[in-house]
Structures are given as structure tokens and as C-alpha cells.
PDB file of N, CA and C in Angstrom:
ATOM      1  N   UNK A   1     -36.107 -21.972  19.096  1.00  0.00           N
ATOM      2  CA  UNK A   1     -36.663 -20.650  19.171  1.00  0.00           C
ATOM      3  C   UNK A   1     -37.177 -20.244  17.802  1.00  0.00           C
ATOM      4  N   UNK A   2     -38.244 -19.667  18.037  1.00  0.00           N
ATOM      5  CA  UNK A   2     -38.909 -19.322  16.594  1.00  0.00           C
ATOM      6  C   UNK A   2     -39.031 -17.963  16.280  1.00  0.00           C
ATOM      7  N   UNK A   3     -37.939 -17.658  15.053  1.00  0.00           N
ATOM      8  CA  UNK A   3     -37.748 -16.111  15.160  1.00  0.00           C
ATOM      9  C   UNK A   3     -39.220 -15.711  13.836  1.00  0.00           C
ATOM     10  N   UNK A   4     -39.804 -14.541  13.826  1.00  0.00           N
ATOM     11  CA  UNK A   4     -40.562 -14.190  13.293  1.00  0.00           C
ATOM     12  C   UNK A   4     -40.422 -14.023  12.069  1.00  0.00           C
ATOM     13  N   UNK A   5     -41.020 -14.026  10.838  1.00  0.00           N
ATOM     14  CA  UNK A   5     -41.096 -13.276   9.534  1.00  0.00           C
ATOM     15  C   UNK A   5     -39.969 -11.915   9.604  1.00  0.00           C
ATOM     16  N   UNK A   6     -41.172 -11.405   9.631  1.00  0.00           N
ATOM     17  CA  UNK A   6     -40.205  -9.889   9.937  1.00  0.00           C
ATOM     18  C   UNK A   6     -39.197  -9.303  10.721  1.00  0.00           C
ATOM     19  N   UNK A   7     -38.543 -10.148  11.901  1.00  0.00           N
ATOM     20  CA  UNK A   7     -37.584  -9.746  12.839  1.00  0.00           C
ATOM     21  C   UNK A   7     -36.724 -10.823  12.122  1.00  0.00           C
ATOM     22  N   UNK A   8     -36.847 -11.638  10.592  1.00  0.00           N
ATOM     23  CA  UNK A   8     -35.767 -11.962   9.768  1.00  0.00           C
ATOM     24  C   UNK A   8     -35.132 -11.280   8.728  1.00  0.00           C
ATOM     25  N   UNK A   9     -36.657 -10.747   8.444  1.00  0.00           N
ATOM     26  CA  UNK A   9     -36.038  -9.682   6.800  1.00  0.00           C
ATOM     27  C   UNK A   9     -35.392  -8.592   7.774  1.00  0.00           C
ATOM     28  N   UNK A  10     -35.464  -7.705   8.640  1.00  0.00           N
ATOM     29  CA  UNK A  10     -35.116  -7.182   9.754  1.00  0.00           C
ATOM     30  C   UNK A  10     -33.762  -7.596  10.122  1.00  0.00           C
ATOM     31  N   UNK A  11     -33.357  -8.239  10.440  1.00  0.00           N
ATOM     32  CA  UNK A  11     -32.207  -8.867  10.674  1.00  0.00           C
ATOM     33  C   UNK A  11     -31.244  -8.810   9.391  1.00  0.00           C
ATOM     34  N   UNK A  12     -31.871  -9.572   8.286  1.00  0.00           N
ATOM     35  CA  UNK A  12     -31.543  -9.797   7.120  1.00  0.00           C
ATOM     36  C   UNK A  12     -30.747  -8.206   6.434  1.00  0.00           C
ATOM     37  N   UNK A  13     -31.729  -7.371   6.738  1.00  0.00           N
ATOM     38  CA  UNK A  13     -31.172  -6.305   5.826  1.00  0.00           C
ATOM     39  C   UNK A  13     -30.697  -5.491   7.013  1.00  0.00           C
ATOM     40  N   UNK A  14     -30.335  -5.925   7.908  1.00  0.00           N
ATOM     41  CA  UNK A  14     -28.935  -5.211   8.844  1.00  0.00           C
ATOM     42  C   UNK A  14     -27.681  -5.427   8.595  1.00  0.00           C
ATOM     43  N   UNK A  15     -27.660  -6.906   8.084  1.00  0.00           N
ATOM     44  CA  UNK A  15     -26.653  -7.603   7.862  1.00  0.00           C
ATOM     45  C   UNK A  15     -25.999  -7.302   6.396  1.00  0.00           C
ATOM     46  N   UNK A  16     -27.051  -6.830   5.863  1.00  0.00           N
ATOM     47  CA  UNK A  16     -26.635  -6.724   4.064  1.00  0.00           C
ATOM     48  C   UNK A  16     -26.570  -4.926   4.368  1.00  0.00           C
ATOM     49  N   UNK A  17     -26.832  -4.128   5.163  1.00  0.00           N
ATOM     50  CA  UNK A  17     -26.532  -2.808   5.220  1.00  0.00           C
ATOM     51  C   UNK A  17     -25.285  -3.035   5.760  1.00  0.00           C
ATOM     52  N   UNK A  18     -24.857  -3.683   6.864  1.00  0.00           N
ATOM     53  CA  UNK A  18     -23.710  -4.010   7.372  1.00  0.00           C
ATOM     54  C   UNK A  18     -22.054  -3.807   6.770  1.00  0.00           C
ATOM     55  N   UNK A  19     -22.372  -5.152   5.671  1.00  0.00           N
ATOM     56  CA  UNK A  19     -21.756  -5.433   4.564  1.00  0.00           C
ATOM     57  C   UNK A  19     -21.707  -4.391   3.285  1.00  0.00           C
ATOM     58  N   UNK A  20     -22.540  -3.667   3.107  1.00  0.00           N
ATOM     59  CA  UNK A  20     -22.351  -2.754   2.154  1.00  0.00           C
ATOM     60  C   UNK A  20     -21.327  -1.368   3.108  1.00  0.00           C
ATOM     61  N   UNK A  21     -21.767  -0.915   4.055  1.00  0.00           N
ATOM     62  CA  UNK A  21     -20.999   0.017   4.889  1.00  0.00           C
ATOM     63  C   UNK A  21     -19.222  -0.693   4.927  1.00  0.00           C
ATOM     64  N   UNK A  22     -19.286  -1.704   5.382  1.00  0.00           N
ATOM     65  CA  UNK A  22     -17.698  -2.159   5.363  1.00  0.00           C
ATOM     66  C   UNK A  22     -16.729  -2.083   4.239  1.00  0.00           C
ATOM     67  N   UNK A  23     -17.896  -2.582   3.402  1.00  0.00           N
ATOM     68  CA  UNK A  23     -16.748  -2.453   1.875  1.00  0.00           C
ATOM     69  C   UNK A  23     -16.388  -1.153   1.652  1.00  0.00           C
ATOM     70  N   UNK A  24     -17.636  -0.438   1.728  1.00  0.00           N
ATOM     71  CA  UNK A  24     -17.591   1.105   1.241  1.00  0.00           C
ATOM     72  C   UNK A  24     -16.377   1.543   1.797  1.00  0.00           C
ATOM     73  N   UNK A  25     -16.645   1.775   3.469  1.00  0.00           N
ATOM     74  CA  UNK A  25     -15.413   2.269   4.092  1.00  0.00           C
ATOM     75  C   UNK A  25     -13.933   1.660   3.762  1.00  0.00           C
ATOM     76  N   UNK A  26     -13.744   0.430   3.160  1.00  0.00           N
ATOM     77  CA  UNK A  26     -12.671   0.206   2.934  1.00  0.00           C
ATOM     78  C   UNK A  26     -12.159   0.371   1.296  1.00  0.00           C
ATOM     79  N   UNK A  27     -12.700   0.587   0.672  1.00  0.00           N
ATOM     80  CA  UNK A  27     -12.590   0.975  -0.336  1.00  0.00           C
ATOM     81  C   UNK A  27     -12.073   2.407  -0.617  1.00  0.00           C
ATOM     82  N   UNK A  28     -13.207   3.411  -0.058  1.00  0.00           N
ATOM     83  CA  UNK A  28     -12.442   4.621   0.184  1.00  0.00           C
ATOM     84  C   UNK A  28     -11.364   5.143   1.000  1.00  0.00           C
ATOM     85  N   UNK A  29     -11.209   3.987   1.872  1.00  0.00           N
ATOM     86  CA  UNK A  29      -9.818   4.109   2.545  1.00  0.00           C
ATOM     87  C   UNK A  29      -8.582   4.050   1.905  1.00  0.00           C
ATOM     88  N   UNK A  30      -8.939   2.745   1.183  1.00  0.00           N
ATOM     89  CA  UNK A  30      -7.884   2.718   0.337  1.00  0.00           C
ATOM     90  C   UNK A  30      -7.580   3.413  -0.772  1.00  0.00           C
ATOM     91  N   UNK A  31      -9.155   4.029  -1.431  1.00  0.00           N
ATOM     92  CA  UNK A  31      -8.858   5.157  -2.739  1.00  0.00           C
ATOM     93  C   UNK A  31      -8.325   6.366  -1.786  1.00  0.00           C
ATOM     94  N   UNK A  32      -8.271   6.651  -0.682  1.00  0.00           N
ATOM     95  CA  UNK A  32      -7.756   8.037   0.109  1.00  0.00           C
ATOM     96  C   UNK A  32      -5.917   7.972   0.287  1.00  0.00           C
ATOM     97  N   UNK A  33      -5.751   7.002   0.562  1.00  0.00           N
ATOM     98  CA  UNK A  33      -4.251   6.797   1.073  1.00  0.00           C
ATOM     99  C   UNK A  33      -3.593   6.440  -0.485  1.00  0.00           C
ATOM    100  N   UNK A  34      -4.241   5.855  -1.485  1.00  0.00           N
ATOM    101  CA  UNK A  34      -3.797   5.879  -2.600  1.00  0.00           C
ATOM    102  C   UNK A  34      -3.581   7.480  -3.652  1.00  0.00           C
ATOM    103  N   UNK A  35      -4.649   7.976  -3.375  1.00  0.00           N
ATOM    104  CA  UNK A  35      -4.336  10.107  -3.614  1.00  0.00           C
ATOM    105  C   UNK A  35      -3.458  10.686  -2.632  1.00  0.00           C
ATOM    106  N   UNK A  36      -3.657   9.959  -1.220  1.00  0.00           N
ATOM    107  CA  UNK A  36      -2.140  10.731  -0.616  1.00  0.00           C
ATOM    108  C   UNK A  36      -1.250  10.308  -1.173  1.00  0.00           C
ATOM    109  N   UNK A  37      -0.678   9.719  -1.164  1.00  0.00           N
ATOM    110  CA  UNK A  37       0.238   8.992  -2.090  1.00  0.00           C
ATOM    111  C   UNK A  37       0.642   9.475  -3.534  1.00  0.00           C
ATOM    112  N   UNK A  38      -0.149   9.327  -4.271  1.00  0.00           N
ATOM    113  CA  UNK A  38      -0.219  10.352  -5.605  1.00  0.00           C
ATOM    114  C   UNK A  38       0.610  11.478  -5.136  1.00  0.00           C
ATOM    115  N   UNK A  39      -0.133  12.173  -3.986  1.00  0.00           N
ATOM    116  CA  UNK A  39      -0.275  13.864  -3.853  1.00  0.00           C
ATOM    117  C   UNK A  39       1.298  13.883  -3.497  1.00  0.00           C
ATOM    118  N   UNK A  40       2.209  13.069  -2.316  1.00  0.00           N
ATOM    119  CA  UNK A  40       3.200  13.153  -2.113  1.00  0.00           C
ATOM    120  C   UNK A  40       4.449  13.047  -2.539  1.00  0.00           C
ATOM    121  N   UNK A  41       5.192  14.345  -2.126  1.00  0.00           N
ATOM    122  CA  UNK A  41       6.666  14.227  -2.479  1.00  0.00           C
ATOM    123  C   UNK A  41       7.057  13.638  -1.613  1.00  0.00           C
ATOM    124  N   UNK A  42       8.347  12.634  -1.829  1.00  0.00           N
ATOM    125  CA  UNK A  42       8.757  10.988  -0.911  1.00  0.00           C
ATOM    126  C   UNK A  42      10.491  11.135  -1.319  1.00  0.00           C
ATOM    127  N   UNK A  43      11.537  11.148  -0.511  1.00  0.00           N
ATOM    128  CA  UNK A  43      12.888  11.156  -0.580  1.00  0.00           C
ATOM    129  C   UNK A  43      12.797  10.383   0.902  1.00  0.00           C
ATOM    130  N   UNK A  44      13.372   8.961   0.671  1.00  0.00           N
ATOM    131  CA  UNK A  44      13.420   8.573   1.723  1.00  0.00           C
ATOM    132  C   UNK A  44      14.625   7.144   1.778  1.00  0.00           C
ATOM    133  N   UNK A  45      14.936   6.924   2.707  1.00  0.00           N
ATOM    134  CA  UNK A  45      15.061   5.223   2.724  1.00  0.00           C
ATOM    135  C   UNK A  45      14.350   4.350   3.735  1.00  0.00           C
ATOM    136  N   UNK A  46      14.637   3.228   2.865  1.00  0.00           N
ATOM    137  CA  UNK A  46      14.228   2.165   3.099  1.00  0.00           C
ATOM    138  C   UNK A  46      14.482   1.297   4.866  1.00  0.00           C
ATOM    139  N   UNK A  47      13.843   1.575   5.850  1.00  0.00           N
ATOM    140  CA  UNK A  47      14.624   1.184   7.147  1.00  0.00           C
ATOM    141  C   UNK A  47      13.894  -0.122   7.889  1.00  0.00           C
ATOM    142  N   UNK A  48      12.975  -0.479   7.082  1.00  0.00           N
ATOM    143  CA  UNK A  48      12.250  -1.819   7.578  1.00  0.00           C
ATOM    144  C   UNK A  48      11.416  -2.336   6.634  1.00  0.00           C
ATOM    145  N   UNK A  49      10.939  -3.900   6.524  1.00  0.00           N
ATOM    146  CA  UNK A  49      10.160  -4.641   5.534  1.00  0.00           C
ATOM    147  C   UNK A  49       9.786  -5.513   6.554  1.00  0.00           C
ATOM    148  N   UNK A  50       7.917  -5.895   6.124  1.00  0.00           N
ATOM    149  CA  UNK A  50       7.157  -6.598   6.663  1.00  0.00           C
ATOM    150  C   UNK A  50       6.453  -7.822   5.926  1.00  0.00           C
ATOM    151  N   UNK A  51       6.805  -8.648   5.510  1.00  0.00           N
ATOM    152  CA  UNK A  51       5.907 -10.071   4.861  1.00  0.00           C
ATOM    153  C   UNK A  51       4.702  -9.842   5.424  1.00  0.00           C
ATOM    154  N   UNK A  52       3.878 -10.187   4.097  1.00  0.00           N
ATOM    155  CA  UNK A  52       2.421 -10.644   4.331  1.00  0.00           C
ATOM    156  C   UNK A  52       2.204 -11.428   3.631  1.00  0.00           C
ATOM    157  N   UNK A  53       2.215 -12.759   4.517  1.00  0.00           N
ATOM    158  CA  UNK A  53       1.485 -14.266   3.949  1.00  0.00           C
ATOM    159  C   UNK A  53       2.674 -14.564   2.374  1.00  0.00           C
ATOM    160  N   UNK A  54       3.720 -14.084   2.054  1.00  0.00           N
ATOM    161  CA  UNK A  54       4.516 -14.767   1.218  1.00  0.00           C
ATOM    162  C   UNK A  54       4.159 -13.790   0.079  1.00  0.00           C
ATOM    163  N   UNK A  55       2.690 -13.141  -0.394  1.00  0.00           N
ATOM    164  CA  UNK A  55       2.007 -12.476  -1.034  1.00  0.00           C
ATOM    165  C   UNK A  55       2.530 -11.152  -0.982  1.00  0.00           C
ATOM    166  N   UNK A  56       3.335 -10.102  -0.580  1.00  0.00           N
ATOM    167  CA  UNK A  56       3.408  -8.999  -0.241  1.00  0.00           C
ATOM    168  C   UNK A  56       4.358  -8.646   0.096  1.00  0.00           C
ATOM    169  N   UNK A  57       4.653  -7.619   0.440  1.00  0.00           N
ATOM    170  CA  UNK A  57       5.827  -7.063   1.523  1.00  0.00           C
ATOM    171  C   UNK A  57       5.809  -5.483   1.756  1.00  0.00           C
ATOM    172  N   UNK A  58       5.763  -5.336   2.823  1.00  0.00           N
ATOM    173  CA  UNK A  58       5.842  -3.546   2.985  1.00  0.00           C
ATOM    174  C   UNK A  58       6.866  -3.420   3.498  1.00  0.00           C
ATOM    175  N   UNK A  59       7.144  -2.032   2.800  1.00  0.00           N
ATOM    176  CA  UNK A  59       8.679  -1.357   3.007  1.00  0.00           C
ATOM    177  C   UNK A  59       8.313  -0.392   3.914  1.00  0.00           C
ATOM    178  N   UNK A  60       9.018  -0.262   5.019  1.00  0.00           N
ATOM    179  CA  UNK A  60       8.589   1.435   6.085  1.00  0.00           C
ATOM    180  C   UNK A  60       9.826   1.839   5.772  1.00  0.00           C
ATOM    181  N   UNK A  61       9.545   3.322   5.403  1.00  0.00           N
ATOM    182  CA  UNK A  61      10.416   4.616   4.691  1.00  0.00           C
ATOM    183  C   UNK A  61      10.688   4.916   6.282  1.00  0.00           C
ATOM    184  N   UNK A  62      11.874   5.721   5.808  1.00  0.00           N
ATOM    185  CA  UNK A  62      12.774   6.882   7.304  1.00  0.00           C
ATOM    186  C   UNK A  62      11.893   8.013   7.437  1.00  0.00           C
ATOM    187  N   UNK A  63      10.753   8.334   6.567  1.00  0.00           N
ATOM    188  CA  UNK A  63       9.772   9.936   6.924  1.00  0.00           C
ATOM    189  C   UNK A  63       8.600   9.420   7.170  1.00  0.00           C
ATOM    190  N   UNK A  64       8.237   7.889   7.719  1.00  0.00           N
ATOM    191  CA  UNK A  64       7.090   7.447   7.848  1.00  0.00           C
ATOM    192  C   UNK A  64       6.014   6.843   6.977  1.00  0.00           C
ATOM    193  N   UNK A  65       6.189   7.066   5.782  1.00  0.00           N
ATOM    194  CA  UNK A  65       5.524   6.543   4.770  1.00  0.00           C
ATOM    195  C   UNK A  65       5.386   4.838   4.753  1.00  0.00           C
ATOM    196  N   UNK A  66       4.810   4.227   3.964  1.00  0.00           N
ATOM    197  CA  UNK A  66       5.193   2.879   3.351  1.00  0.00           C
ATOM    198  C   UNK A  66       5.234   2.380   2.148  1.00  0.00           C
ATOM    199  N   UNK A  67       5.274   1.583   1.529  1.00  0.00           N
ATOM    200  CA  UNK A  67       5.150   1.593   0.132  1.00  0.00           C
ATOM    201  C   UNK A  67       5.061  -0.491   0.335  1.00  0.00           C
ATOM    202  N   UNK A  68       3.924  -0.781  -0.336  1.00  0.00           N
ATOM    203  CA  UNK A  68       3.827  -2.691  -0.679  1.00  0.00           C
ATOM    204  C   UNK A  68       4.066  -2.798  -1.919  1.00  0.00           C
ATOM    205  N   UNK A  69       5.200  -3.862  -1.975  1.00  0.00           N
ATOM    206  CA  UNK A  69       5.343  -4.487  -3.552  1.00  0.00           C
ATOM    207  C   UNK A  69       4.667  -5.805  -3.075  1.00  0.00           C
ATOM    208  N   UNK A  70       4.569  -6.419  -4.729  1.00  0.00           N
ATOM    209  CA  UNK A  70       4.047  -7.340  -4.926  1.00  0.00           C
ATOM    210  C   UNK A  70       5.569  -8.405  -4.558  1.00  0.00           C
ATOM    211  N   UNK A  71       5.690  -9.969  -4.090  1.00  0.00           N
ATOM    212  CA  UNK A  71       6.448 -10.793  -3.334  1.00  0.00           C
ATOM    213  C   UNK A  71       7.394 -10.980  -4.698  1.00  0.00           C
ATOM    214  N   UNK A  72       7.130 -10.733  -5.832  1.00  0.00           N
ATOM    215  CA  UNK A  72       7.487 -10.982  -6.828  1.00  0.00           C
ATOM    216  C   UNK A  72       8.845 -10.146  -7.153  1.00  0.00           C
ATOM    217  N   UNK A  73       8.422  -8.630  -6.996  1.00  0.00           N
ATOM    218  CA  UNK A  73       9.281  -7.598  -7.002  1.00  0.00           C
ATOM    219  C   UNK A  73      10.146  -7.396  -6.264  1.00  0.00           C
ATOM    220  N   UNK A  74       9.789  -8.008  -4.783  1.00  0.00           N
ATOM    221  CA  UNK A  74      10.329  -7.329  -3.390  1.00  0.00           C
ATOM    222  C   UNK A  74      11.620  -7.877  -3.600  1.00  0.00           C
ATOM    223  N   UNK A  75      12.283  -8.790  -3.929  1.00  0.00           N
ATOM    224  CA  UNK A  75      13.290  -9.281  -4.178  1.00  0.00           C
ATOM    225  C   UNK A  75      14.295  -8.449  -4.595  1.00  0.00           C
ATOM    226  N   UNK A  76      14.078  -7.235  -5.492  1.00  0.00           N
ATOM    227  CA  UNK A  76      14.715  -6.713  -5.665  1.00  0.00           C
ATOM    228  C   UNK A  76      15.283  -5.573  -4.899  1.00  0.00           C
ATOM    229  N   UNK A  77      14.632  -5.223  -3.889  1.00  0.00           N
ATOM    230  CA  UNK A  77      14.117  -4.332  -2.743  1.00  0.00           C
ATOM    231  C   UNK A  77      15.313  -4.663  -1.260  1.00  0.00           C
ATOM    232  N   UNK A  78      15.864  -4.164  -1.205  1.00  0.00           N
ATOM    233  CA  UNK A  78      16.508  -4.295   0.400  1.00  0.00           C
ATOM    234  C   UNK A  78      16.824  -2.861   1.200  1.00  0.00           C
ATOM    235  N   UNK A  79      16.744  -3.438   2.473  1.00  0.00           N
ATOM    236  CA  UNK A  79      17.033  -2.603   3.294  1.00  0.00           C
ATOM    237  C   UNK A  79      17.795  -1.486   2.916  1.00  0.00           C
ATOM    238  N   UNK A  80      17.943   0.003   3.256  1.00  0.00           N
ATOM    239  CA  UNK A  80      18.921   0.639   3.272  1.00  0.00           C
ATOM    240  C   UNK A  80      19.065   1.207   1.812  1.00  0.00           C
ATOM    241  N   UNK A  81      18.024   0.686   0.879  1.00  0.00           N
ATOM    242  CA  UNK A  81      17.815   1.242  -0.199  1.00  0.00           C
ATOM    243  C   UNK A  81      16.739   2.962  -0.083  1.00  0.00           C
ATOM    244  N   UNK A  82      17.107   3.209  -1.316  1.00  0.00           N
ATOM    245  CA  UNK A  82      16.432   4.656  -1.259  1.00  0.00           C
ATOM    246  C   UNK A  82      15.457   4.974  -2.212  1.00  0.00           C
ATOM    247  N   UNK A  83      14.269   5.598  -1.932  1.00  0.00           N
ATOM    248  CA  UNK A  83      13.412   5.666  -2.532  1.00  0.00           C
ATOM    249  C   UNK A  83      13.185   6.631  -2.617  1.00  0.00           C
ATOM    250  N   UNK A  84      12.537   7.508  -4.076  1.00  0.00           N
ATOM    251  CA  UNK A  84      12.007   9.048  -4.580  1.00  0.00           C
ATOM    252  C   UNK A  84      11.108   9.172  -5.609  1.00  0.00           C
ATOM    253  N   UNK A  85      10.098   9.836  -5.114  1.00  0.00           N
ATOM    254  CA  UNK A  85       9.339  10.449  -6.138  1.00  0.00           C
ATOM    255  C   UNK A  85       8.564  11.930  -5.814  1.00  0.00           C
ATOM    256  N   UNK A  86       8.447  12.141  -7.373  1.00  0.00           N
ATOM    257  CA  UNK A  86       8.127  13.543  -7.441  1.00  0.00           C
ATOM    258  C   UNK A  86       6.547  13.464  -6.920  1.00  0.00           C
ATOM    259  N   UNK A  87       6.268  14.662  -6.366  1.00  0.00           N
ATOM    260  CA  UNK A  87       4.647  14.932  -6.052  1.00  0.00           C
ATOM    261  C   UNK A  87       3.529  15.136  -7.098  1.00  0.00           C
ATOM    262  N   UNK A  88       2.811  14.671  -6.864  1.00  0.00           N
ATOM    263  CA  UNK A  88       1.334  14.529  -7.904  1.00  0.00           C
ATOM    264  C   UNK A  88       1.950  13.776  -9.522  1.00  0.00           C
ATOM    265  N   UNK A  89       2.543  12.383  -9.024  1.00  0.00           N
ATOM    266  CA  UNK A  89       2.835  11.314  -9.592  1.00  0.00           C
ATOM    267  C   UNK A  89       2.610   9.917  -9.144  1.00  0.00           C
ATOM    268  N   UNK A  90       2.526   9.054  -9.712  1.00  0.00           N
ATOM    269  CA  UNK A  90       2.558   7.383  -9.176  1.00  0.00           C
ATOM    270  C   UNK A  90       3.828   6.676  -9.506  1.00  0.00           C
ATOM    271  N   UNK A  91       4.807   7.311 -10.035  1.00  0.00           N
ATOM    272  CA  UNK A  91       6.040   6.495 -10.585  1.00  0.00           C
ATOM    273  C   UNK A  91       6.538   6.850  -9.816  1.00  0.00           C
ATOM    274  N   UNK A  92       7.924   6.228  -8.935  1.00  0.00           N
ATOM    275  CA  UNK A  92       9.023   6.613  -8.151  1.00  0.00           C
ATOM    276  C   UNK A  92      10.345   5.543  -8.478  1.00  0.00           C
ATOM    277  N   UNK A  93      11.612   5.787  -8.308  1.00  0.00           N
ATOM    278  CA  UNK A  93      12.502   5.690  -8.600  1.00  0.00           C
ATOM    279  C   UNK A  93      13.080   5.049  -7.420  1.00  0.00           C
ATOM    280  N   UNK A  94      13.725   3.505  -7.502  1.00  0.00           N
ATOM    281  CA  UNK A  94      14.878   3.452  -6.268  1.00  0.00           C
ATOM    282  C   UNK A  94      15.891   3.113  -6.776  1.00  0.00           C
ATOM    283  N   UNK A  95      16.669   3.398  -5.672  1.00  0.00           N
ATOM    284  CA  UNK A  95      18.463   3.859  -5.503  1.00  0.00           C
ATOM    285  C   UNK A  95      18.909   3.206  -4.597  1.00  0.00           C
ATOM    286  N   UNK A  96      20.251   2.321  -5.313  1.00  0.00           N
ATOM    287  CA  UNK A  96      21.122   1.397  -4.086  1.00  0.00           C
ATOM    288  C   UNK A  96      22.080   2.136  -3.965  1.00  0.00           C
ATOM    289  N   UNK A  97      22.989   2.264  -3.330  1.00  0.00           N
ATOM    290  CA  UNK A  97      24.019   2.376  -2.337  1.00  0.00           C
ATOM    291  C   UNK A  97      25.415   1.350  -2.926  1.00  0.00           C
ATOM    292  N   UNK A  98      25.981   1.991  -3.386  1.00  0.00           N
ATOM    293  CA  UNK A  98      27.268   1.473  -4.228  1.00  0.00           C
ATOM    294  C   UNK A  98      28.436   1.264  -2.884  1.00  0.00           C
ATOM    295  N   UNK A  99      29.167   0.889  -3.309  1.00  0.00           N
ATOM    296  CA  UNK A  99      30.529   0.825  -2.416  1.00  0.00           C
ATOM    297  C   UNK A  99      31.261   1.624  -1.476  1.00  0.00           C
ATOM    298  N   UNK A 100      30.774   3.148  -2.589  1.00  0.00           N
ATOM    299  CA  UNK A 100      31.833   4.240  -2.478  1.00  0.00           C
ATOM    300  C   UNK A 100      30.880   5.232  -1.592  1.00  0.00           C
ATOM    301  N   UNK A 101      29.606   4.463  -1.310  1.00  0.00           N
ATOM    302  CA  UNK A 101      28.938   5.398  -0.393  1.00  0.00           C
ATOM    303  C   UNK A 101      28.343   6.146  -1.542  1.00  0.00           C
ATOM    304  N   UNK A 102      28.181   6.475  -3.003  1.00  0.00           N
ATOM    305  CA  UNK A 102      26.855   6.560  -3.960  1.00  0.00           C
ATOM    306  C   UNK A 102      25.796   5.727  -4.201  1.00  0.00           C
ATOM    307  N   UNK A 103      24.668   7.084  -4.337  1.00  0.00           N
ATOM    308  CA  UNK A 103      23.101   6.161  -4.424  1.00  0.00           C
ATOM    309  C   UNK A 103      23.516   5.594  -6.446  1.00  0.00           C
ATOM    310  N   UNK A 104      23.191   4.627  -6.732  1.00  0.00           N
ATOM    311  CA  UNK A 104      22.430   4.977  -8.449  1.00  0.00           C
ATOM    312  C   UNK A 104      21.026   4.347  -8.471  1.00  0.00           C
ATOM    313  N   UNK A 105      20.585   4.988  -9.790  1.00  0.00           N
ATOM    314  CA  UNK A 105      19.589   4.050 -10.118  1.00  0.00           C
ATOM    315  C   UNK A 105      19.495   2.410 -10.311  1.00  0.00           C
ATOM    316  N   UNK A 106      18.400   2.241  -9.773  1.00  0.00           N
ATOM    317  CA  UNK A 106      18.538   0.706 -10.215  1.00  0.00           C
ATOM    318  C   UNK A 106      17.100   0.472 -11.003  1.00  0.00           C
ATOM    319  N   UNK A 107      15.486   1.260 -10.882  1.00  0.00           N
ATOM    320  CA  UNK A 107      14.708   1.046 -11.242  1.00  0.00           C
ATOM    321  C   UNK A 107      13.306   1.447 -10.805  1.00  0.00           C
ATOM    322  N   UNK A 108      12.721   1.871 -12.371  1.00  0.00           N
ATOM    323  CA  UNK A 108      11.658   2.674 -11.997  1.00  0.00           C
ATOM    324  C   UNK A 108      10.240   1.961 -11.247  1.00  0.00           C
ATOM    325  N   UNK A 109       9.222   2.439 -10.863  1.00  0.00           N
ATOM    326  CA  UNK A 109       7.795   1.211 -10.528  1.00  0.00           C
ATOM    327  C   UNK A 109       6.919   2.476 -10.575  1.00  0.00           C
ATOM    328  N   UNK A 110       6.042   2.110 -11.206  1.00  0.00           N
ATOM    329  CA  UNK A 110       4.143   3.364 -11.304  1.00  0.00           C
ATOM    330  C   UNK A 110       3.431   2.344 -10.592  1.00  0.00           C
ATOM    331  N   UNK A 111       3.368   3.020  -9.741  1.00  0.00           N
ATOM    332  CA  UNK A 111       2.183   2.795  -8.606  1.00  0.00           C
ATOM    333  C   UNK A 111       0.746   2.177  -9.738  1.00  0.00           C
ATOM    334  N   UNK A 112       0.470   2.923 -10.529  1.00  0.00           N
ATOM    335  CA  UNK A 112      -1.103   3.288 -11.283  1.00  0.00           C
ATOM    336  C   UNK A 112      -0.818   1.454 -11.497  1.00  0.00           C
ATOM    337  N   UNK A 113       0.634   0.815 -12.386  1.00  0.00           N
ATOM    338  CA  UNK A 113       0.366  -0.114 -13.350  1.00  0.00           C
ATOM    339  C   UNK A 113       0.497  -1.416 -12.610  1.00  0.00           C
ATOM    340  N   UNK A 114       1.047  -0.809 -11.080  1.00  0.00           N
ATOM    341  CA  UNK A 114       1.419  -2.754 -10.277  1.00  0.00           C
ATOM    342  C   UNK A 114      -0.208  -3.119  -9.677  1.00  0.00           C
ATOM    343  N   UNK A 115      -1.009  -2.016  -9.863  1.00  0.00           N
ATOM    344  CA  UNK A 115      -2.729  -2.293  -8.823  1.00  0.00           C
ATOM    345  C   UNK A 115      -3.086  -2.809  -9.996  1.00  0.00           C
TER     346      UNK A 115
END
């Protein structure tokens, strides 16, 4: 089949409008949920973790939130741990669960410095 000149460049720059729309939208998706994030105050624990590809891991919070460390970090990360941060910040603080039924600190993470 013999497609025409122009029903290629035609084609051509659907495909490259295409591709520019996708990134866009995902880009600002992710700069949007990254300012919610910022914007939110977060007191929560830790009640589920999801692997991605060995690379990742997401934590799902008890108020719905999530939070991904890098596979590196997550290690330090378990279930039933507690997580807090103040609103219109990127640093948050988690807290294990001692013996006696106390949270302490165990260690800070800024969102801004793990991207």
C-alpha cells in the first residue's frame, strides 16, 4: 500500500503531538501529587508495602496517602511503623514501635533530596 507524502508528515506529526501531550500530562501529574504532598499534614502508619521491579517500594499509610522509597532505603522501613510530617514541608520523620508499646525516632528523609 502506498501511503502519500502528506498523509505521512500528517501522520508523522500526530504521533510527535501525541508524544509531547503524554509526557506533558505525566509530568504535571507528577509535579501535582508532589505539591500535594508538600502541602500535606501526614500522622500516620505504615499498614501495607508494594515492590516495584526490586527498584522501589510503596508504603500505603492508615489515612490513605503513600509515600515510595528508593529499594535501597526501604529496608529500613516496616510495617506498623509510623510516619509524620509537618504541612508545607518535604522532610518527614519515622517512628518504630519499641517493646513497651512507644513510638521513637529512628529517622529523618526530605522528599526534595531522595528525587
Amino acid at each position: 500500500m502506498i501511503i502519500s507524502k502528506s498523509l505521512r508528515y500528517i501522520l508523522n506529526a500526530f504521533l510527535i503531538g501525541f508524544t509531547i501531550l503524554f509526557v506533558s500530562y505525566h509530568l504535571y501529574k507528577s509535579w501535582r501529587l508532589r505539591k500535594e504532598f508538600y502541602e500535606a499534614e501526614i500522622h500516620s502508619t505504615i499498614i501495607e508495602s508494594e515492590p516495584y521491579y526490586e527498584r522501589s517500594v510503596t508504603f500505603f499509610l492508615k489515612d490513605g496517602n503513600s509515600i515510595t522509597f528508593r529499594a535501597s532505603e526501604n529496608s529500613k522501613i516496616l510495617i506498623g511503623d509510623s510516619i509524620s510530617k509537618p504541612r508545607n514541608t518535604s522532610i518527614y520523620q519515622l517512628f518504630r514501635k519499641d517493646d513497651t508499646g512507644s513510638y521513637y525516632y529512628l529517622k529523618s528523609y526530605d522528599d526534595e533530596k531522595s528525587n
